[in-house]
PDB file of N, CA and C in Angstrom:
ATOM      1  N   UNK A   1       4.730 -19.837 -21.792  1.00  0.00           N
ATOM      2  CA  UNK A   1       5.350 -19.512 -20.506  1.00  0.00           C
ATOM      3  C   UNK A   1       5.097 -18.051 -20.167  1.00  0.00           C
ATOM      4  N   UNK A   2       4.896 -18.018 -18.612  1.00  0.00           N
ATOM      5  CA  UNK A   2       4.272 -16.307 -18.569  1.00  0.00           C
ATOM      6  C   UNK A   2       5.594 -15.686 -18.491  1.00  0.00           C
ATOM      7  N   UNK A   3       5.551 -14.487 -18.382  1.00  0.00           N
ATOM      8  CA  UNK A   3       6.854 -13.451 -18.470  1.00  0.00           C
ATOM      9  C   UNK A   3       7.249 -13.728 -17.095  1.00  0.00           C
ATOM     10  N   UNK A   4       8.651 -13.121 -16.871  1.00  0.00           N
ATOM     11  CA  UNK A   4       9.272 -13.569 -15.538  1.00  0.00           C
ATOM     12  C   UNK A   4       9.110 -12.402 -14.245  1.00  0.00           C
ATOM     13  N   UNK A   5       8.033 -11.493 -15.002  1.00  0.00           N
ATOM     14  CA  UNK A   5       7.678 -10.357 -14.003  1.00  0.00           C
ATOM     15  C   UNK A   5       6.306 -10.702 -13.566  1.00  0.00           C
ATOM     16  N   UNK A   6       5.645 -12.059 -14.134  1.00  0.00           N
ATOM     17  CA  UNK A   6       4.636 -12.657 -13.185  1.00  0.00           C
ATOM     18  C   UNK A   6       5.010 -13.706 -12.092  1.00  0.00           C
ATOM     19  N   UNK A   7       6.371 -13.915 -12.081  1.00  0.00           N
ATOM     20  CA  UNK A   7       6.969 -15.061 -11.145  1.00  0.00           C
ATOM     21  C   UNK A   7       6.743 -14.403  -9.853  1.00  0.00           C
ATOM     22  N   UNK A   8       6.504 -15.504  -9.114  1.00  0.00           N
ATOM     23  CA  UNK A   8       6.296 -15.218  -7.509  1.00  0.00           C
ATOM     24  C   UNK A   8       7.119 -16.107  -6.963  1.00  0.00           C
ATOM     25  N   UNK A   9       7.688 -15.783  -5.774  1.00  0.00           N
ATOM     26  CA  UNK A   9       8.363 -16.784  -4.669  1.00  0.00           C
ATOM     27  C   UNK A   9       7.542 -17.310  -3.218  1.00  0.00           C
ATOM     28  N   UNK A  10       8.200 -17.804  -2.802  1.00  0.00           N
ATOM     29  CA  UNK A  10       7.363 -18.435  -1.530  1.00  0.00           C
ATOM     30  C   UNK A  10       8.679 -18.491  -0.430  1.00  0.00           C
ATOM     31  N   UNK A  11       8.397 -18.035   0.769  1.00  0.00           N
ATOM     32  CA  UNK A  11       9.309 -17.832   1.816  1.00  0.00           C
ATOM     33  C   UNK A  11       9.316 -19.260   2.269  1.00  0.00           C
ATOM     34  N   UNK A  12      10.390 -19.907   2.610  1.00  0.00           N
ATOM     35  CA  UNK A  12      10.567 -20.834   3.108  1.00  0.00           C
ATOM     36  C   UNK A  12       9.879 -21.425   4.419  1.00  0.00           C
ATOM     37  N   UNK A  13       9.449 -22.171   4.830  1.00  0.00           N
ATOM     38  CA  UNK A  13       8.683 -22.937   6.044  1.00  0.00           C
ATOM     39  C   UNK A  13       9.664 -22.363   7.462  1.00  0.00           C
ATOM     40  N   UNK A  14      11.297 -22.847   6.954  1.00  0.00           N
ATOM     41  CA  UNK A  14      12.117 -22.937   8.327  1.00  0.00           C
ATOM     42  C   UNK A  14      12.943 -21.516   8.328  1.00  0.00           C
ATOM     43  N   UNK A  15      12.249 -20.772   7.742  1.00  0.00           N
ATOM     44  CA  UNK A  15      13.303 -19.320   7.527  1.00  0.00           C
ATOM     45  C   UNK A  15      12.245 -18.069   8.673  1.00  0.00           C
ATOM     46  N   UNK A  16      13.018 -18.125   9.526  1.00  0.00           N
ATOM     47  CA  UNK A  16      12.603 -17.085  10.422  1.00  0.00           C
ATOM     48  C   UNK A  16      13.160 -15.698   9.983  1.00  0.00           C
ATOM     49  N   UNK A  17      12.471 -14.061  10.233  1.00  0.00           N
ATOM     50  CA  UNK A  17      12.725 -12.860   9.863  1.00  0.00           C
ATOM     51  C   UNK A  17      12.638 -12.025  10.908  1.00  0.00           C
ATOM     52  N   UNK A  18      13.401 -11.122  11.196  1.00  0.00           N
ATOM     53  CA  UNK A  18      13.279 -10.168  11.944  1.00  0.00           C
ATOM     54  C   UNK A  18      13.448  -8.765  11.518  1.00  0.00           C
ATOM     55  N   UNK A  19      12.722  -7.977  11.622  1.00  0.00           N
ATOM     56  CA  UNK A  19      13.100  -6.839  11.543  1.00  0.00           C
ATOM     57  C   UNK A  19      13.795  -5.819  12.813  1.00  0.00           C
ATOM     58  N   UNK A  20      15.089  -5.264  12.591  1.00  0.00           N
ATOM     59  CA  UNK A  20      15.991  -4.579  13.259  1.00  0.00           C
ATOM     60  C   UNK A  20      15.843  -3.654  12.616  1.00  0.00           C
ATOM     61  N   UNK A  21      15.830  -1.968  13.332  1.00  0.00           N
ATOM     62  CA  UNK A  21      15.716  -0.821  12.459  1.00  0.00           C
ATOM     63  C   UNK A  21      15.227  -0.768  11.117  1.00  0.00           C
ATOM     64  N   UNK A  22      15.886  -0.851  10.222  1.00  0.00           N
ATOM     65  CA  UNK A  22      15.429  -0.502   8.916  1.00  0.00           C
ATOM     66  C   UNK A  22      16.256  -1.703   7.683  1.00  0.00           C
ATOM     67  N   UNK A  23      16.752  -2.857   8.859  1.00  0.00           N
ATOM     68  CA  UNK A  23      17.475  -3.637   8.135  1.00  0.00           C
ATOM     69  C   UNK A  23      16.098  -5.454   8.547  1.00  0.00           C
ATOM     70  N   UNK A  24      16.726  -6.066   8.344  1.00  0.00           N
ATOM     71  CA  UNK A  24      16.113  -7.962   8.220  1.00  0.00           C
ATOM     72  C   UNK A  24      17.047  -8.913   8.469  1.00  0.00           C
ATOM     73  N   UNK A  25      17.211  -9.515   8.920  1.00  0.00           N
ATOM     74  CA  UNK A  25      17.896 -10.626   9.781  1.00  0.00           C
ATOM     75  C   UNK A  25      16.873 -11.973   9.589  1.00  0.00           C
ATOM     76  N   UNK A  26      17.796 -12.917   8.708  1.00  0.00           N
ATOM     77  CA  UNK A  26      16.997 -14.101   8.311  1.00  0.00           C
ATOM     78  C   UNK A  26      17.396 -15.189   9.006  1.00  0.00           C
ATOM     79  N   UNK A  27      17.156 -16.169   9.643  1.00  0.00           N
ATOM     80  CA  UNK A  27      17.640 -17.564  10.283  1.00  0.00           C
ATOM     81  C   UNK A  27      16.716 -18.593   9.390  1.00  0.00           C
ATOM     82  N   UNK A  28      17.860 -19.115   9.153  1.00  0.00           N
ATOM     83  CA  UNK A  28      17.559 -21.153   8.256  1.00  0.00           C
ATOM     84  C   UNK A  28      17.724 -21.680   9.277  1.00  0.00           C
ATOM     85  N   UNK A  29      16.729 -22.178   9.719  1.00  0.00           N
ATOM     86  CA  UNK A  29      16.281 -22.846  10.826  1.00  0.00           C
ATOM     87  C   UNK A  29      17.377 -24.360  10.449  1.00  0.00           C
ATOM     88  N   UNK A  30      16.920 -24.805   9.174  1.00  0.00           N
ATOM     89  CA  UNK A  30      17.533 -25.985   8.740  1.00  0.00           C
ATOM     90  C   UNK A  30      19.302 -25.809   8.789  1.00  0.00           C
ATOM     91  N   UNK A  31      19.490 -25.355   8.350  1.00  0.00           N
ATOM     92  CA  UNK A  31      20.811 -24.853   8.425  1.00  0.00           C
ATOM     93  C   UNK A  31      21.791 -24.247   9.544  1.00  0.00           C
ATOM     94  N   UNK A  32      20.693 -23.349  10.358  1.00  0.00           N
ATOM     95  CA  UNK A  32      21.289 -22.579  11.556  1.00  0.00           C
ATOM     96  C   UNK A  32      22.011 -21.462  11.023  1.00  0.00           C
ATOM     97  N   UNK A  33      22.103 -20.999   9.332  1.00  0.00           N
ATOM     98  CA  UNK A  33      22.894 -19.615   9.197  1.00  0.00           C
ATOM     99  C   UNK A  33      21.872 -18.734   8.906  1.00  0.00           C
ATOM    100  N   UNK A  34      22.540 -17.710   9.339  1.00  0.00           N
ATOM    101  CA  UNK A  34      22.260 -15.906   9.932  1.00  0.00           C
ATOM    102  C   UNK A  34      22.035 -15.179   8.382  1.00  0.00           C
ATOM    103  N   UNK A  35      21.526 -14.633   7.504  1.00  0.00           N
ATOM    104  CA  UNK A  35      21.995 -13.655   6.711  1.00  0.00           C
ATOM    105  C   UNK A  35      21.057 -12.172   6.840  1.00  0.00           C
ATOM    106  N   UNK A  36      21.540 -11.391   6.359  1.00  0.00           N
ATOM    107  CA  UNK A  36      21.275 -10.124   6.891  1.00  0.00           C
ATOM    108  C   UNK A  36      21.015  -9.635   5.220  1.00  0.00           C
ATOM    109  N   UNK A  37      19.804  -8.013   5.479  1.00  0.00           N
ATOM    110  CA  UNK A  37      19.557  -7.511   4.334  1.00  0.00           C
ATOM    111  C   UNK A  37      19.369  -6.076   4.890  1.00  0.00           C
ATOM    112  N   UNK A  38      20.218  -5.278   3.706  1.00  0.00           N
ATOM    113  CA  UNK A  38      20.074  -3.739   4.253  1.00  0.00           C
ATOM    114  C   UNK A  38      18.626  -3.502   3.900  1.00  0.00           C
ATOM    115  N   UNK A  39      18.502  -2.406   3.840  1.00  0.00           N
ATOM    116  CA  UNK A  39      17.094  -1.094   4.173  1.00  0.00           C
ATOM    117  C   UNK A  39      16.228  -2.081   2.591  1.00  0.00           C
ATOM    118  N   UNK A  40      17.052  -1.899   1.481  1.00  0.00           N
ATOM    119  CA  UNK A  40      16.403  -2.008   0.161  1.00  0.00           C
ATOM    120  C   UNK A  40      16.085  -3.549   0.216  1.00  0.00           C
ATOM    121  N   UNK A  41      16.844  -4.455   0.535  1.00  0.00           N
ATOM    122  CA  UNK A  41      16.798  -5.744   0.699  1.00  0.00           C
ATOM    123  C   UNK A  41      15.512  -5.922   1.710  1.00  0.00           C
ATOM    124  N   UNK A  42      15.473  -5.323   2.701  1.00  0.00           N
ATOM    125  CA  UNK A  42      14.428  -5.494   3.837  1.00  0.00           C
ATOM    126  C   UNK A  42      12.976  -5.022   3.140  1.00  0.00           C
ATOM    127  N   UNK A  43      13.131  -4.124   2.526  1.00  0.00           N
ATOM    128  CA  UNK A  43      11.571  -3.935   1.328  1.00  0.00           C
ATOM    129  C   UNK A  43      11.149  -5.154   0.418  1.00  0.00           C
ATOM    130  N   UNK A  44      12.345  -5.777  -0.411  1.00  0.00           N
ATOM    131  CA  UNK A  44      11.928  -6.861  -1.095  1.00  0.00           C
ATOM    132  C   UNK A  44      11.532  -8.116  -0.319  1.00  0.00           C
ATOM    133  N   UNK A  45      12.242  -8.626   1.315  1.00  0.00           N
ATOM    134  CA  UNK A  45      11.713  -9.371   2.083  1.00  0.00           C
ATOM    135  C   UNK A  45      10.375  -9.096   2.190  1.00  0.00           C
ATOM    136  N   UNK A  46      10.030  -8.233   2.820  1.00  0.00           N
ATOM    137  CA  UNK A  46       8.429  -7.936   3.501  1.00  0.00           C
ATOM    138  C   UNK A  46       7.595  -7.947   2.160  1.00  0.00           C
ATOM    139  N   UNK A  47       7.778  -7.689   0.845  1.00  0.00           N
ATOM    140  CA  UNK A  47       6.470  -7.435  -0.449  1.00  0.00           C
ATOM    141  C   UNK A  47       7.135  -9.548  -0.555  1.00  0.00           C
ATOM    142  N   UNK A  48       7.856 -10.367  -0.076  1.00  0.00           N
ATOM    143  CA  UNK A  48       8.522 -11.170  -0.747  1.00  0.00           C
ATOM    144  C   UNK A  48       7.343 -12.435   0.047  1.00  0.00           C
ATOM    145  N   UNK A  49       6.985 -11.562   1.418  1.00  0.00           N
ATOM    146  CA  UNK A  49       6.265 -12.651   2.622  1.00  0.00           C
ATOM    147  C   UNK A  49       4.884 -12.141   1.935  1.00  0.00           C
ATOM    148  N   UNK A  50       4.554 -11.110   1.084  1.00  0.00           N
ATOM    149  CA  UNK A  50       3.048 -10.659   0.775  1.00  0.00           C
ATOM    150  C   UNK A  50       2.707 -11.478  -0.292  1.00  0.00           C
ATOM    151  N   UNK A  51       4.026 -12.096  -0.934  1.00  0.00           N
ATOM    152  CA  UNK A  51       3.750 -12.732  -1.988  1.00  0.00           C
ATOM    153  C   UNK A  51       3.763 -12.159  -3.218  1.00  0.00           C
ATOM    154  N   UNK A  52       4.110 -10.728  -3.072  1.00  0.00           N
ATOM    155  CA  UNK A  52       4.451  -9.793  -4.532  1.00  0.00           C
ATOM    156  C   UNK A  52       4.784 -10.231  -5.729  1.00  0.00           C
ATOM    157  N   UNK A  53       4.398 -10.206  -6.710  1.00  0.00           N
ATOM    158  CA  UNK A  53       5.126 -10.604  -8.152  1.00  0.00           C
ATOM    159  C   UNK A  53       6.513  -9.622  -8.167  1.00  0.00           C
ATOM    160  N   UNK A  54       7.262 -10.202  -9.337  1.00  0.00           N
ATOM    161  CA  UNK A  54       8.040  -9.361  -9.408  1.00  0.00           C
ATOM    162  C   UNK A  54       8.225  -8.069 -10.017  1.00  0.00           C
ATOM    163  N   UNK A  55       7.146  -7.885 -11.190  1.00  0.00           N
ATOM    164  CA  UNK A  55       6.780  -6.823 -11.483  1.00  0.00           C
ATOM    165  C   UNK A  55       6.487  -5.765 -10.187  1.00  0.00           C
ATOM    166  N   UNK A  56       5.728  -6.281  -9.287  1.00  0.00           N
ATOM    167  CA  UNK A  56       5.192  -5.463  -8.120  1.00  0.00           C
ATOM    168  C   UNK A  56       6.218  -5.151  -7.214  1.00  0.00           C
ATOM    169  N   UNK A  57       7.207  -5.614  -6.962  1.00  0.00           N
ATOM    170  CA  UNK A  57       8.481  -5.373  -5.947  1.00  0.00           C
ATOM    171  C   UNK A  57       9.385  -4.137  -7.257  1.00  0.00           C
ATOM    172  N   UNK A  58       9.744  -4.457  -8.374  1.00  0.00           N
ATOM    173  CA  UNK A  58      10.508  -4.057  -9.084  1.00  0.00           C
ATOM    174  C   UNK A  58       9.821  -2.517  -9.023  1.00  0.00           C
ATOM    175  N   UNK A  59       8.617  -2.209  -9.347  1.00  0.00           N
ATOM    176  CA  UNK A  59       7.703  -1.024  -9.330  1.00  0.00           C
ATOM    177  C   UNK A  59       7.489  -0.062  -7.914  1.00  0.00           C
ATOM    178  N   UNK A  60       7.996  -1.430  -6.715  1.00  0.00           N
ATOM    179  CA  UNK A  60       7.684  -0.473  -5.359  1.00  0.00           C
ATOM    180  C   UNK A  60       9.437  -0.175  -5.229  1.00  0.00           C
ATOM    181  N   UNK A  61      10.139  -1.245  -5.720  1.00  0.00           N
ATOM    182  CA  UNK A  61      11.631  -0.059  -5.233  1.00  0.00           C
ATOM    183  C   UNK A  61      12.519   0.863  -5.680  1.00  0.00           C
ATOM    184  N   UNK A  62      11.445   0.944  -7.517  1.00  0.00           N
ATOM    185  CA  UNK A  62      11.745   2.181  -8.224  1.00  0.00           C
ATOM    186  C   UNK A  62      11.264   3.235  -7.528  1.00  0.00           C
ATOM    187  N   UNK A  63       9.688   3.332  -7.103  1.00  0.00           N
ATOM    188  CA  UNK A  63       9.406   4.229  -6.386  1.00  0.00           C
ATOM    189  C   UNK A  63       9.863   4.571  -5.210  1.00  0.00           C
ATOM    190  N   UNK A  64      10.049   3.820  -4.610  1.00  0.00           N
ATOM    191  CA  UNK A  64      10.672   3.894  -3.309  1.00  0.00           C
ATOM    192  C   UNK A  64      12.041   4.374  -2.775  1.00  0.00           C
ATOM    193  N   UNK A  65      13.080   3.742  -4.092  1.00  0.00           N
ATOM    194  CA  UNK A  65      14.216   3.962  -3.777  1.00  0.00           C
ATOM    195  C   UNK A  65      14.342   4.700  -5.170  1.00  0.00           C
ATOM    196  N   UNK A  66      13.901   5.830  -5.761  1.00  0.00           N
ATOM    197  CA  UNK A  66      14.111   6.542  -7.471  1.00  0.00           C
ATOM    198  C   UNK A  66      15.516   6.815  -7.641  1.00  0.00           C
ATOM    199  N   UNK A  67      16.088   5.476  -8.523  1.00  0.00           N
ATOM    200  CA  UNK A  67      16.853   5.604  -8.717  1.00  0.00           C
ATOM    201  C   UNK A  67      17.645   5.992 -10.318  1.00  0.00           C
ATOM    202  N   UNK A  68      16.414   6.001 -10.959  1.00  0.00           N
ATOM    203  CA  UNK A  68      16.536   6.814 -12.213  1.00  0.00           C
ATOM    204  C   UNK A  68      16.926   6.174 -13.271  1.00  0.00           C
ATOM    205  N   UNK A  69      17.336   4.961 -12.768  1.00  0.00           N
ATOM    206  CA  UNK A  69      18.136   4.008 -13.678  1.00  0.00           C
ATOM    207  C   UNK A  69      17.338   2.385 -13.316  1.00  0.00           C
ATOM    208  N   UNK A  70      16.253   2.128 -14.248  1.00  0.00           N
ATOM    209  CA  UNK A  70      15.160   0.641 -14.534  1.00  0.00           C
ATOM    210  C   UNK A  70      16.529  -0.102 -14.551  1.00  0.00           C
ATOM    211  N   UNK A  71      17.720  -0.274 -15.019  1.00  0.00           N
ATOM    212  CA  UNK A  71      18.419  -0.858 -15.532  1.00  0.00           C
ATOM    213  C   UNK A  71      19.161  -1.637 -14.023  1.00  0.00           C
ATOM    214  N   UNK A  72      19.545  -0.304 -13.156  1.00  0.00           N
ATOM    215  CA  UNK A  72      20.251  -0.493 -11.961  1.00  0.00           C
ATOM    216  C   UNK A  72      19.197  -2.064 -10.755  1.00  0.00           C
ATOM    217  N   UNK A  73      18.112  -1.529 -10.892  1.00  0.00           N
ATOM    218  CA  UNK A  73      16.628  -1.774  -9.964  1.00  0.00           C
ATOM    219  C   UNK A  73      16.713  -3.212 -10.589  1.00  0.00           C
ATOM    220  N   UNK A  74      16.649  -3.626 -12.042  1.00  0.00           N
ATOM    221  CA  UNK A  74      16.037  -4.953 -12.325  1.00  0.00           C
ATOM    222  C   UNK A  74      17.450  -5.694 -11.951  1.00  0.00           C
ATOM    223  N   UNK A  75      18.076  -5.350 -12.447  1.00  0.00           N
ATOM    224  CA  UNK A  75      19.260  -6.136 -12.077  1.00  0.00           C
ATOM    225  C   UNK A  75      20.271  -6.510 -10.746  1.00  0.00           C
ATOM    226  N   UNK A  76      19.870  -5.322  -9.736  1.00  0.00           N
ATOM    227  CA  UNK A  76      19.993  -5.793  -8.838  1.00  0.00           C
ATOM    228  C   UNK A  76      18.761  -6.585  -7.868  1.00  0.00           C
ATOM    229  N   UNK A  77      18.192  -6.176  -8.128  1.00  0.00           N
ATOM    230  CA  UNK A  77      16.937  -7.361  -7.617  1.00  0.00           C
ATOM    231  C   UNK A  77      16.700  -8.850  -8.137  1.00  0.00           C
ATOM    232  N   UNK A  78      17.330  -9.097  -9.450  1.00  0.00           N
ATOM    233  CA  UNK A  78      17.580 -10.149  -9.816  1.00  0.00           C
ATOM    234  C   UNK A  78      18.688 -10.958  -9.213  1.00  0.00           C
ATOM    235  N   UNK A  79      19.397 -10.209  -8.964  1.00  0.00           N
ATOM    236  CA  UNK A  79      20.597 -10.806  -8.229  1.00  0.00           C
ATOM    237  C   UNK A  79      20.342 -10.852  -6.582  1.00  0.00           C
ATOM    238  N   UNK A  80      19.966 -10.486  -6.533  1.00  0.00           N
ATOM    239  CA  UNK A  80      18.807 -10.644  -4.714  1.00  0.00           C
ATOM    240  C   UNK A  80      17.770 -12.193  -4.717  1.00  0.00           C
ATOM    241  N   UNK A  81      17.035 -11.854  -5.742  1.00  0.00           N
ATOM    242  CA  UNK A  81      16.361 -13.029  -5.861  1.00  0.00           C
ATOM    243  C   UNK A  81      17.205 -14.540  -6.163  1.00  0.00           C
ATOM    244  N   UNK A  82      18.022 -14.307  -7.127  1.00  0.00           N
ATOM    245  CA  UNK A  82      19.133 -15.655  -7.066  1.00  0.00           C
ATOM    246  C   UNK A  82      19.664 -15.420  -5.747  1.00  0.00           C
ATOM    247  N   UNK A  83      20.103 -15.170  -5.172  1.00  0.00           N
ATOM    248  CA  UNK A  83      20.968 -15.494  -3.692  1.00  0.00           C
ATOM    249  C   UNK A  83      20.003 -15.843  -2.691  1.00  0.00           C
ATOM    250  N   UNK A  84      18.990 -15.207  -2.742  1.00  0.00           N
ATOM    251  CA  UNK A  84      17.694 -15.724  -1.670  1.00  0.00           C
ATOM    252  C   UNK A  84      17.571 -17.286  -2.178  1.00  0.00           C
ATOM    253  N   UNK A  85      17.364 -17.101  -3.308  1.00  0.00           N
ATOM    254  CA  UNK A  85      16.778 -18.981  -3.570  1.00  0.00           C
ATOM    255  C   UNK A  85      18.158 -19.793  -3.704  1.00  0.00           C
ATOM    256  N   UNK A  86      19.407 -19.659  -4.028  1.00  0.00           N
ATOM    257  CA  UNK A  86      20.548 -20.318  -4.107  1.00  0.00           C
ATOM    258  C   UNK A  86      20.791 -20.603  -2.574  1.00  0.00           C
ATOM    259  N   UNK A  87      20.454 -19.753  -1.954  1.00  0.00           N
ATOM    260  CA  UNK A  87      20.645 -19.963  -0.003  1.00  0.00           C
ATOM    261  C   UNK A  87      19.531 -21.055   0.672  1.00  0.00           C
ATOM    262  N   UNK A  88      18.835 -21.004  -0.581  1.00  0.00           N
ATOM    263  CA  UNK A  88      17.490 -21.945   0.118  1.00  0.00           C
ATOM    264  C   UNK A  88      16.244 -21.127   0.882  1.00  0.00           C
ATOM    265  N   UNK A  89      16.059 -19.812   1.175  1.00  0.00           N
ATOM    266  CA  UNK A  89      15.524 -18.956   1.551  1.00  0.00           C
ATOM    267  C   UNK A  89      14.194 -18.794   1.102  1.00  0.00           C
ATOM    268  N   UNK A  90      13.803 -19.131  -0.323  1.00  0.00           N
ATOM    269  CA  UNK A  90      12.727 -18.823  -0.989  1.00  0.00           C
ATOM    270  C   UNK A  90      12.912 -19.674  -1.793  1.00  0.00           C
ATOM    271  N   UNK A  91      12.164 -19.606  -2.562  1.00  0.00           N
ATOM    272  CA  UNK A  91      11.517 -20.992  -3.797  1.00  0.00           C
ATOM    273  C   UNK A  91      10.198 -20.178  -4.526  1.00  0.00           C
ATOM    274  N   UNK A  92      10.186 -20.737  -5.825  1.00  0.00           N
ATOM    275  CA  UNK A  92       9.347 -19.937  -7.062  1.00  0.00           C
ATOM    276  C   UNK A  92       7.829 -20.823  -6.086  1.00  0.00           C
ATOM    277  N   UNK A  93       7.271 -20.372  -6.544  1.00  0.00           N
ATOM    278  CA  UNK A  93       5.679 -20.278  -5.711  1.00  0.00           C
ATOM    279  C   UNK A  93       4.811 -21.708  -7.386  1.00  0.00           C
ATOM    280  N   UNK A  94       4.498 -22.131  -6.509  1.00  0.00           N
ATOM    281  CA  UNK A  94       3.924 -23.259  -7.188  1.00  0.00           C
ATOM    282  C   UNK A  94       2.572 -22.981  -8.624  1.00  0.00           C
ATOM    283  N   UNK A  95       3.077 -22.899  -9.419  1.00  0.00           N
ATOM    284  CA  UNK A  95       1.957 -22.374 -10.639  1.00  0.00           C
ATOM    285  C   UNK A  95       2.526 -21.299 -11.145  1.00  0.00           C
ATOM    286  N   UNK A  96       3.907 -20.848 -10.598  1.00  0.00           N
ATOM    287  CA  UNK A  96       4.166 -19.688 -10.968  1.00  0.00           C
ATOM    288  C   UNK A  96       5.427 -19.477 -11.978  1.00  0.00           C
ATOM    289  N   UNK A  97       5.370 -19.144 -13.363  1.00  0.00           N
ATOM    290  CA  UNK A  97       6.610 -19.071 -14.151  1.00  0.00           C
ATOM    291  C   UNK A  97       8.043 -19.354 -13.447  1.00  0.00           C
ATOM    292  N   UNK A  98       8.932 -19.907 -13.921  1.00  0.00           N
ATOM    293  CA  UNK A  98       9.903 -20.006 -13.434  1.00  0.00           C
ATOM    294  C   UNK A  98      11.242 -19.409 -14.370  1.00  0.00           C
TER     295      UNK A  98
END
């Protein structure tokens, strides 16, 4: 099994995105609910539609957002990624570790 920093996701078919200022605004088409992602959340959306591994998101929002603490970054992005896919939002990308 590959490591879980080669896992990729796949944006959902019926999940529309918008970008507002510096935030993301998601619609489940299927569903009809709204959820919203601040500034840091709105970085992992957009590397999330590029298809980024997670190594590669985890590496752009250390840099991005230096927060000095690997510990703070993996774990809250892990917990981003469960709520995106528990909402139905995303799904692990087909061939890709789970």
């Amino acid at each position: 099994m590959k490591r879980r920093d080669e896992q990729t996701y796949r944006v959902r078919d019926q999940v529309l995105s918008r970008m507002l200022d510096d935030e993301v605004v998601l619609l489940d088409l299927a569903s009809g609910t709204y959820f919203g992602l601040n500034e840091v959340g709105a970085e992992v959306w957009q590397l999330l539609e590029r298809e980024a591994d997670v190594a590669a998101i985890r590496n752009h929002l250390a840099a991005t957002f230096a927060t000095g603490r690997d510990d703070d970054v993996d774990g809250d992005l892990d917990q981003l990624l469960e709520e995106l896919q528990r909402r139905g939002l995303i799904e692990p990308r087909e061939g890709s570790p789970s």
